[in-house]
Protein backbone atom coordinates (compact mmCIF):
# COMPACT_ATOMS: atom_id res chain seq x y z
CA UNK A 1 7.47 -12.79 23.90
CA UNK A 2 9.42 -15.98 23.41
CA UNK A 3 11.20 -17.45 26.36
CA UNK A 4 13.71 -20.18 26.94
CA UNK A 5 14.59 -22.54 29.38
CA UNK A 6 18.65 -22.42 30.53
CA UNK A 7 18.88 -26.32 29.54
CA UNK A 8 18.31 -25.94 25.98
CA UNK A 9 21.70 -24.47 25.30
CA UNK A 10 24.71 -26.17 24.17
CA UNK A 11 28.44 -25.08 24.20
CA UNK A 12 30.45 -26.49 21.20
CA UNK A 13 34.57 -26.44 20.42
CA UNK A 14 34.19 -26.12 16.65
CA UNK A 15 31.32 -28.87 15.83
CA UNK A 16 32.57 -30.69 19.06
CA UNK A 17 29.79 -30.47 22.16
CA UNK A 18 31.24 -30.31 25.77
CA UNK A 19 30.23 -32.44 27.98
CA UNK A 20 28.64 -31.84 31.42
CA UNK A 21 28.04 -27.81 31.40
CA UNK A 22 25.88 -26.72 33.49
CA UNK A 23 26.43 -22.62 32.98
CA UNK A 24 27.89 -20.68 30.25
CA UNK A 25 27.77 -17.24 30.36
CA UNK A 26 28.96 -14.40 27.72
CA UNK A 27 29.76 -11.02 27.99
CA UNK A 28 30.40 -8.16 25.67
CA UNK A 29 30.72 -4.43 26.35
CA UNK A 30 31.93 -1.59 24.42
CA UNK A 31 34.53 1.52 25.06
CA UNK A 32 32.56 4.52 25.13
CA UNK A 33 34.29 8.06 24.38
CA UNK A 34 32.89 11.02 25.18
CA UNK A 35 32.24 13.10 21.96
CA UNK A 36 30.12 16.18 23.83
CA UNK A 37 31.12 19.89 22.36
CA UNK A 38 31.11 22.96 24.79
CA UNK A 39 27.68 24.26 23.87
CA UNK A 40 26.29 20.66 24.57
CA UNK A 41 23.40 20.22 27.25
CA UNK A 42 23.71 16.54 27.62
CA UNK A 43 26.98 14.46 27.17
CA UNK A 44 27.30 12.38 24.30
CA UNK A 45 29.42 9.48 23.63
CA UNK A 46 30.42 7.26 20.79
CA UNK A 47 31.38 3.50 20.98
CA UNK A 48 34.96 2.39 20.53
CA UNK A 49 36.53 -1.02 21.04
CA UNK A 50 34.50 -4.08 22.01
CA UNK A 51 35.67 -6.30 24.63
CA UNK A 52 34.09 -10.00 25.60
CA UNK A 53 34.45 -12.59 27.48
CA UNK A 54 32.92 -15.59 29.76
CA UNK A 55 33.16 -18.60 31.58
CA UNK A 56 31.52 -22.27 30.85
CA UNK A 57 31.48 -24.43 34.29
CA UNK A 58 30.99 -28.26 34.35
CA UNK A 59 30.80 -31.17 36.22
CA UNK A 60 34.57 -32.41 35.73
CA UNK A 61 34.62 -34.90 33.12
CA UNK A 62 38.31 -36.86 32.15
CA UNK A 63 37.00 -38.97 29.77
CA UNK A 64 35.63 -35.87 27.57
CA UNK A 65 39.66 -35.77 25.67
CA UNK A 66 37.72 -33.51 22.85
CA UNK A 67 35.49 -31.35 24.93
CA UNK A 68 36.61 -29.98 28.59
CA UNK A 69 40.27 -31.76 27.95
CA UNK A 70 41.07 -29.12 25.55
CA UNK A 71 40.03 -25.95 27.85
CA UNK A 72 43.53 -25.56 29.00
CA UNK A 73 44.63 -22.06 29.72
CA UNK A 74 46.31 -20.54 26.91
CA UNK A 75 45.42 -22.43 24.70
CA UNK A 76 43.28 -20.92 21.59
CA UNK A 77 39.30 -22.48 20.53
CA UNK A 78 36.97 -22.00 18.22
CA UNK A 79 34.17 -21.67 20.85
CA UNK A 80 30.00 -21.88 19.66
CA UNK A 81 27.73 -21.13 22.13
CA UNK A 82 23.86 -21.96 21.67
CA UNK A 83 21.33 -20.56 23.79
CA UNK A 84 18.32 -22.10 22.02
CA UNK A 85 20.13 -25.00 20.92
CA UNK A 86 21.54 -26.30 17.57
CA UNK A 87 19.86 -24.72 14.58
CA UNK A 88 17.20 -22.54 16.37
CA UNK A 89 17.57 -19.19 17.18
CA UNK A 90 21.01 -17.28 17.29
CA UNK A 91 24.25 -18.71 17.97
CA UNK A 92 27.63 -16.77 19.25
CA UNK A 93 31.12 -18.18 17.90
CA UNK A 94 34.46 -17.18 17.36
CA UNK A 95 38.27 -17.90 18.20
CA UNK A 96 39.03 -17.26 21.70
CA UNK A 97 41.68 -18.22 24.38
CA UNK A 98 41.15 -19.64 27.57
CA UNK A 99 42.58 -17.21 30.36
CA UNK A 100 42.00 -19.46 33.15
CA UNK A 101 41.06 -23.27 34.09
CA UNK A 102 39.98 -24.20 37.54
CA UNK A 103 38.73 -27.79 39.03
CA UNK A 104 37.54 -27.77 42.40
CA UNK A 105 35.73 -30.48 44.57
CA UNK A 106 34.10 -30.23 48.10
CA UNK A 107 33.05 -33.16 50.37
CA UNK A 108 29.34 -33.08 49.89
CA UNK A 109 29.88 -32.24 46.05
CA UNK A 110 30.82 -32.99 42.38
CA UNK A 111 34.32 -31.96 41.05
CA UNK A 112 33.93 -28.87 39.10
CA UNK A 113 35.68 -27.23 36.35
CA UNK A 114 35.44 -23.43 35.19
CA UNK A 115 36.93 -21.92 32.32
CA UNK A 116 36.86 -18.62 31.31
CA UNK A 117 37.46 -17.01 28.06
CA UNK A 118 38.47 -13.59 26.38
CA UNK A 119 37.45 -12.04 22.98
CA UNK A 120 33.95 -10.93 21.26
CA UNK A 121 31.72 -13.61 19.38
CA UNK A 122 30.48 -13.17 16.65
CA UNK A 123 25.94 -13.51 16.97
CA UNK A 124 24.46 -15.02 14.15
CA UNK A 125 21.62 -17.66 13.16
CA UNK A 126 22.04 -20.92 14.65
């Protein structure tokens, strides 16, 4: 079984890599109806709509005008995220908004910035 280390991945607006991630995370689920007839034993269930959605955090960068600049809430991205890295392995894209933006900063810290996102991605090859 192949495994990967977390630093290999890469998150990308369009062909544009943000700078300073640290985490990315992605999540997808799915509606699930209950089909089950009366004479059924077991319930049953068939999938409906998906839903996704995530968050990339990073060590607050200003300078990065192309990358973490353009995370502003509302606002919609074409977001790439690459576990493995560029080219290897699978990839998960799509158009997305940002639903929130938040920098924070502590005294014994790095200013951080977390964004999350709403919509399913799309998985294919890197």
């Amino acid at each position: 079984m192949a495994t990967h280390a977390g630093n290999e991945g890469i998150v990308k607006i369009s062909t544009v890599t943000v700078a300073e991630v640290t985490l990315w995370e992605y999540n997808e689920s799915a509606n699930l109806v209950e089909d089950s007839e009366l004479v059924d034993t077991n319930k049953t269930y068939k999938a409906g709509q998906k839903d996704g959605g995530g968050t990339v955090e990073c060590h607050w960068d200003p300078s990065d005008t192309t990358g973490q600049n353009t995370l502003r809430a509302g606002a919609s991205i074409a977001l790439v995220l690459y576990p493995t890295g560029v080219g290897v392995g699978k990839k998960w894209s799509g158009t997305v908004p940002i639903d929130t933006m938040k920098i924070n900063g502590s005294r014994d810290g790095l200013v951080e910035a977390t964004f999350t996102f709403k919509g399913v991605l799309a998985e294919t090859a890197a």
